[in-house]
Protein backbone atom coordinates (compact mmCIF):
# COMPACT_ATOMS: atom_id res chain seq x y z
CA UNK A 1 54.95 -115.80 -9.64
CA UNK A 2 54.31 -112.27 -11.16
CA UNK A 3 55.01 -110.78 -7.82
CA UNK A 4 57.90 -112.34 -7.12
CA UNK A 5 59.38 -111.65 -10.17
CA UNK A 6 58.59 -108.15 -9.68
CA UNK A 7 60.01 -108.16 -6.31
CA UNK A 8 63.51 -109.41 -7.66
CA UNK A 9 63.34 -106.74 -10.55
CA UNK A 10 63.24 -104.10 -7.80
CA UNK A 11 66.06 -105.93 -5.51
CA UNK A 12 68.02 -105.88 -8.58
CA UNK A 13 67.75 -102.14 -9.15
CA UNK A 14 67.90 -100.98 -5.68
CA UNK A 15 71.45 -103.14 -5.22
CA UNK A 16 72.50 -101.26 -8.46
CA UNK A 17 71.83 -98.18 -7.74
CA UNK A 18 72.81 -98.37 -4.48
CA UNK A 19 76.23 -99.57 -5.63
CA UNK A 20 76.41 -96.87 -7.95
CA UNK A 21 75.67 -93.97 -5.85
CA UNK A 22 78.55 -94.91 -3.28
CA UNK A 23 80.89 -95.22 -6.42
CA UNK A 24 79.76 -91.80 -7.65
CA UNK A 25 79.91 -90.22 -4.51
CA UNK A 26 83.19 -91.82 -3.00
CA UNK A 27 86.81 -90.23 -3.77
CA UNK A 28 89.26 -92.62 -4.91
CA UNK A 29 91.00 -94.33 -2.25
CA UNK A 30 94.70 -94.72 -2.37
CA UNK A 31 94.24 -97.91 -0.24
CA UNK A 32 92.15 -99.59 -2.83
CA UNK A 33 93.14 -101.75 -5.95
CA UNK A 34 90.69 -103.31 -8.66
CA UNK A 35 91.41 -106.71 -8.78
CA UNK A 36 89.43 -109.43 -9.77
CA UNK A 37 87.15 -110.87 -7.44
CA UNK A 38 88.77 -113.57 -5.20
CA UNK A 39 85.06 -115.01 -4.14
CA UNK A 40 83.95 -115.39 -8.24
CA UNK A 41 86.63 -114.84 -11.27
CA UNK A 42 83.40 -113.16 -13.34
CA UNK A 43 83.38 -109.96 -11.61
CA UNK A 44 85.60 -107.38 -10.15
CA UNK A 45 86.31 -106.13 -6.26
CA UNK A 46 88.13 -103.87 -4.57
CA UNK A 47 91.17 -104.92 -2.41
CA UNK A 48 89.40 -104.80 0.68
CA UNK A 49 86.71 -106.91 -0.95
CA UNK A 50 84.23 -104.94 -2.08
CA UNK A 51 82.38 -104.96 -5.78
CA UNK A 52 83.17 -102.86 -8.72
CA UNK A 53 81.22 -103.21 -11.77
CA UNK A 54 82.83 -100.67 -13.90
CA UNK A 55 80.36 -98.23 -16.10
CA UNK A 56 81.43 -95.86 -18.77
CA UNK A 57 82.62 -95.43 -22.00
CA UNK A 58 85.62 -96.25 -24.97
CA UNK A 59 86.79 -92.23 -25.13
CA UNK A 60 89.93 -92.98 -27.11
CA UNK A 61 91.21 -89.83 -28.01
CA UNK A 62 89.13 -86.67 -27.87
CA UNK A 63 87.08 -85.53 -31.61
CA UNK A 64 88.85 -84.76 -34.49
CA UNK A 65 87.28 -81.29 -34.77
CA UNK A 66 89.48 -80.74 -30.96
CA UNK A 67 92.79 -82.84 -31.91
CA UNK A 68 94.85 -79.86 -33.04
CA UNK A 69 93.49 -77.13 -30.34
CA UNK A 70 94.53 -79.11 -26.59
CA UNK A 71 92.23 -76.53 -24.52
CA UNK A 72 89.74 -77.25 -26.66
CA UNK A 73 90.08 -80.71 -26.48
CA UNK A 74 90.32 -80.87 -22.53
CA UNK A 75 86.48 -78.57 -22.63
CA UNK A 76 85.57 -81.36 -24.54
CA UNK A 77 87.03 -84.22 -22.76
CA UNK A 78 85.44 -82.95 -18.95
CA UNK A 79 82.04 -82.03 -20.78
CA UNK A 80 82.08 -86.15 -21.33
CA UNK A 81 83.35 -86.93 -17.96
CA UNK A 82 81.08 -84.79 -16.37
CA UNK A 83 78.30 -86.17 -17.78
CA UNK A 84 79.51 -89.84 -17.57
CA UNK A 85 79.70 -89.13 -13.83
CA UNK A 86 76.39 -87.27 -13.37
CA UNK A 87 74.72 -90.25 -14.83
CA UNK A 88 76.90 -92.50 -12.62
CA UNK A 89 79.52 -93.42 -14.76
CA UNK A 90 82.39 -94.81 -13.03
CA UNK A 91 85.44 -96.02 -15.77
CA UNK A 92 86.45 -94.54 -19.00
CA UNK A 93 89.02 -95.82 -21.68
CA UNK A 94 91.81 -94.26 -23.65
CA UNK A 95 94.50 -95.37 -25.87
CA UNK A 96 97.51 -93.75 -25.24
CA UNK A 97 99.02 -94.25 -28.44
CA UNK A 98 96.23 -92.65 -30.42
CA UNK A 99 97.59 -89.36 -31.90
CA UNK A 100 96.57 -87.02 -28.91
CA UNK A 101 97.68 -88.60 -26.41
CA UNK A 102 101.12 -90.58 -28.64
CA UNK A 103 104.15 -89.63 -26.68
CA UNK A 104 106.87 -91.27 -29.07
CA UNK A 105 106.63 -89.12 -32.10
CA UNK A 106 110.16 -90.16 -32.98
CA UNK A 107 111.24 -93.90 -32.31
CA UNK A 108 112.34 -93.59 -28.51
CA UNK A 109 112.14 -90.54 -27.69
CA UNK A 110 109.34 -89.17 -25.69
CA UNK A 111 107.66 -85.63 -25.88
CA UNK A 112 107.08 -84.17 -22.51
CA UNK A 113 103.80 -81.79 -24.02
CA UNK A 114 101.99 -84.83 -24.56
CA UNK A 115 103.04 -86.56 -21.37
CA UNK A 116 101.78 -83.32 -19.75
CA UNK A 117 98.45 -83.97 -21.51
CA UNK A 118 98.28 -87.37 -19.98
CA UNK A 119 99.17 -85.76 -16.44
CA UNK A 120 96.01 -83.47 -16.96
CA UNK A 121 93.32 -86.37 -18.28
CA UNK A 122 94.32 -87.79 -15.37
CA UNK A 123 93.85 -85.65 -12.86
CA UNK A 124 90.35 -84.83 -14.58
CA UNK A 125 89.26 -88.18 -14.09
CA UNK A 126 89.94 -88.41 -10.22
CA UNK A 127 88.74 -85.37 -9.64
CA UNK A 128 85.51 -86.90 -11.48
CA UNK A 129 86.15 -90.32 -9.47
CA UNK A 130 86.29 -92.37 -12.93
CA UNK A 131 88.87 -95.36 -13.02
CA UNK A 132 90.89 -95.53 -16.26
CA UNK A 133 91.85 -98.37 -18.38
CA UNK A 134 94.65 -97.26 -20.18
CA UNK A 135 95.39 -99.05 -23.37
CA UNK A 136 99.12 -98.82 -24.37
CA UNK A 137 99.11 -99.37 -27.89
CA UNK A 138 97.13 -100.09 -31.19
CA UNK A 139 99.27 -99.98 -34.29
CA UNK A 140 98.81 -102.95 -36.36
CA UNK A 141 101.88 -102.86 -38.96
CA UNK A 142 104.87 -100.24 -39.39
CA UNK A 143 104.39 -99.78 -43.57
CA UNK A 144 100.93 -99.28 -45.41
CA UNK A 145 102.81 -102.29 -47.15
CA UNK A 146 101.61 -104.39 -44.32
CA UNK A 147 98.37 -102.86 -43.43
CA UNK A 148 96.57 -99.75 -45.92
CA UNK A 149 95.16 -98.86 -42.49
CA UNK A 150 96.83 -95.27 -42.35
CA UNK A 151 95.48 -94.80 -38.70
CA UNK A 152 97.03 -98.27 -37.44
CA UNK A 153 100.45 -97.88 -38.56
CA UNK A 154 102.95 -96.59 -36.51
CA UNK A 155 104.97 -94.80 -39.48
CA UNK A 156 108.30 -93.44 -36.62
CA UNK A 157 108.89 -97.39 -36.16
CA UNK A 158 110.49 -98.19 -39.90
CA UNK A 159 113.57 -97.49 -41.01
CA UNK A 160 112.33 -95.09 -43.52
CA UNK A 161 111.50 -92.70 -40.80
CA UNK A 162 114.61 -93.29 -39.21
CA UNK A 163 113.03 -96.47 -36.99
CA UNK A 164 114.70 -99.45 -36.53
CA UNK A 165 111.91 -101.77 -37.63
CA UNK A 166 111.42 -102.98 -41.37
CA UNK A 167 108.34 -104.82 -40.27
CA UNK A 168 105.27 -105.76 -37.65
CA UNK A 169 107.04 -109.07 -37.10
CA UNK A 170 110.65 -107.08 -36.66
CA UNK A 171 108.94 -105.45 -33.90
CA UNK A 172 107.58 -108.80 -31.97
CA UNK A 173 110.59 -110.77 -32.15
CA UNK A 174 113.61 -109.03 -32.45
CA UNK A 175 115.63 -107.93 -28.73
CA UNK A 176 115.29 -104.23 -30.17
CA UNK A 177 111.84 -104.00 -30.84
CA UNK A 178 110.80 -105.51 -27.62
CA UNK A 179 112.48 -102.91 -25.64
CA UNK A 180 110.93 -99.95 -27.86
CA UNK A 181 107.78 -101.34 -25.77
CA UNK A 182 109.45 -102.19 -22.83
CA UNK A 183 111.22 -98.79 -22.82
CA UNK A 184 108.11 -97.23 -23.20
CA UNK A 185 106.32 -99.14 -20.51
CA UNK A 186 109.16 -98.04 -18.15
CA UNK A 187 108.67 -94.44 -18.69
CA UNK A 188 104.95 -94.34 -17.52
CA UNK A 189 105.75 -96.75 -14.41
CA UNK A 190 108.30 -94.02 -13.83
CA UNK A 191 105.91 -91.01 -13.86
CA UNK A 192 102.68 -92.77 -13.13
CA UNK A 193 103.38 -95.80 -10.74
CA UNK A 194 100.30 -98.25 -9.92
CA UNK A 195 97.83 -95.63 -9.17
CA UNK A 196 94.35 -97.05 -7.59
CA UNK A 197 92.79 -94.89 -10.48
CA UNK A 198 93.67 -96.92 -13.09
CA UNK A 199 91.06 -99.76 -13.54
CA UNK A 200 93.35 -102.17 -15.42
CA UNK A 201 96.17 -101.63 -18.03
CA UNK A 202 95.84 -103.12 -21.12
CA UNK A 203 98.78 -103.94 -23.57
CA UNK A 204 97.46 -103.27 -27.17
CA UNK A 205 93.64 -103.07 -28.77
CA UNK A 206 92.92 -106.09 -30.36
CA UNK A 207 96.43 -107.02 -31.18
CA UNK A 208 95.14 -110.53 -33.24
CA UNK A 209 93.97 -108.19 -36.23
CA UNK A 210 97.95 -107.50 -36.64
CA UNK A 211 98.65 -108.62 -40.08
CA UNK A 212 101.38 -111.23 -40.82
CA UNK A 213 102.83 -112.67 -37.70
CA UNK A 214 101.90 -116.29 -37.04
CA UNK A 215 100.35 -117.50 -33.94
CA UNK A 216 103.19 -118.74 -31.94
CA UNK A 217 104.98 -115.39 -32.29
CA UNK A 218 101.79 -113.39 -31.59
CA UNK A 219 100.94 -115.44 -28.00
CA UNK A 220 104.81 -115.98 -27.58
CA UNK A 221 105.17 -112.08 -27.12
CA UNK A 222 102.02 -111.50 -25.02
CA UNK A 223 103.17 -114.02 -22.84
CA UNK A 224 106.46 -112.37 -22.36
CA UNK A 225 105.18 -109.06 -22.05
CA UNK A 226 101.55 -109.69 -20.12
CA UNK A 227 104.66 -110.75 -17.41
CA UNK A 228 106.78 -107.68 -17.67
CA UNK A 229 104.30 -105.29 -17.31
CA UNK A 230 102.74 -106.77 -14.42
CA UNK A 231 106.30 -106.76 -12.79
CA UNK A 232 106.63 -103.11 -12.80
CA UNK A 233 102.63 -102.50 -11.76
CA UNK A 234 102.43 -105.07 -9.23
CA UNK A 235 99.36 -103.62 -7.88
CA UNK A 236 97.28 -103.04 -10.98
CA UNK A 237 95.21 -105.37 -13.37
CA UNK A 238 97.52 -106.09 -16.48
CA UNK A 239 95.28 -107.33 -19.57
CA UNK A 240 95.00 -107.81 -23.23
CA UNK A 241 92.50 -107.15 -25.86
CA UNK A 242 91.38 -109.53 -28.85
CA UNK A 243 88.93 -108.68 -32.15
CA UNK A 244 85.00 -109.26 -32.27
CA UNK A 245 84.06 -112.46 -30.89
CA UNK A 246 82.03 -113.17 -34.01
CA UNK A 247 82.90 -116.19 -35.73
CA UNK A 248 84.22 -119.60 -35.68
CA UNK A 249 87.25 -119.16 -36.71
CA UNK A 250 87.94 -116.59 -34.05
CA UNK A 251 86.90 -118.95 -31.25
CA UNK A 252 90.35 -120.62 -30.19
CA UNK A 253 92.49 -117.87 -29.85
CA UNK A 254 90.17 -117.06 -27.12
CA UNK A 255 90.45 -120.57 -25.56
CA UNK A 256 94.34 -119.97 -25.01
């Protein structure tokens, strides 16, 4: 019994390296989507029906020693990805609405440097064959009213910043909030299509800790969107993210 466990131990680590080393070693292939897996809904495959098990790590945004100094930042950014892929790291996550990488400074309007930053992470990660899940936003209220959590609030969304939001739940439910996303979602189909790089796209970071609206607005709008966005990338995942799976209480919104 010893030996056979043994034996199936080894199997295990020999398929997983194995695995690993072609995904290190093998450029992206434009042919090639992540999808997941037509034989078994618990894993991931290739279009051409191979596995992916994707390895790596939640970057976010690079330190906040680097934030103001973009060079900097990149050195910092490829001395990660270089090591994530030396140690056969294949995926790596960002938001794109943390403050590095935030391209709507102003409600609507888009600023090309930090698009240009985006442009240059991604390149960095194919030319270090890592798959990206791109997570499109975070925020959790529009006033410290709502939320005191300074680093979840998107401040250029109220109307005291000359937004046209006076709330979290202005933003889910009103026509003109919607499209602030929507708009927004547009804009990087436009410049970035449904490139094989990106693992998945994922709408928000754990959208239920938003503060305030009730459930049937929260799922309503996922719904609505989780549809929208997979329209315009077709070819890509399209996902969403909920809070620690820790408690009771938590339990059904998962069940949905």
């Amino acid at each position: 019994m010893k030996v056979a466990h043994l034996f199936l131990i080894l199997l295990i680590y020999w398929s997983m390296v194995n695995c690993s080393d072609r995904m290190e070693n093998e450029p992206i292939n434009a042919a090639r989507y992540i999808e997941v897996s037509p034989d078994n809904p618990s894993y991931f495959s290739f279009s051409d029906g191979s596995s992916y098990i994707p390895v790596g790590i939640n970057m976010i945004n690079p330190s906040g020693r680097n934030g103001e100094n973009p060079d900097s930042a990149f050195n910092e950014i490829e001395l990660w990805m270089k090591n994530l892929a030396e140690n056969r790291g294949n995926y790596i996550r960002i938001w794109l609405s943390q403050s590095f990488w935030d391209i709507e400074e102003e409600a609507g309007k888009y600023s090309e440097e930090k698009a240009q930053r985006i442009d240059r992470f991604i390149e960095m990660a194919r030319r270090y064959h890592l798959r990206i899940k791109i997570t499109f936003e975070h925020f959790r209220s529009v006033t410290l009213e709502e939320n005191p959590q300074r680093w979840a609030t998107k401040f250029a969304y109220h109307t005291s910043q000359g937004g046209p939001l006076d709330s979290i739940r202005q933003y889910l439910t009103s026509e003109e909030g919607q499209q602030l996303f929507l708009n927004k979602i547009d804009y990087y189909q436009k410049r970035y299509g449904s490139d094989t790089l990106f693992f998945g796209l994922e709408l928000w970071n754990e959208m239920n800790a938003m503060k305030g609206p009730e459930d049937s607005i929260f799922f309503a709008w996922n719904e609505k969107m989780l549809s929208e966005v997979k329209k315009r990338f077709p070819k890509n995942l399209v996902m969403q993210s909920l809070g620690s799976f820790d408690s009771e209480n938590v339990r059904p919104i998962y069940k949905r």
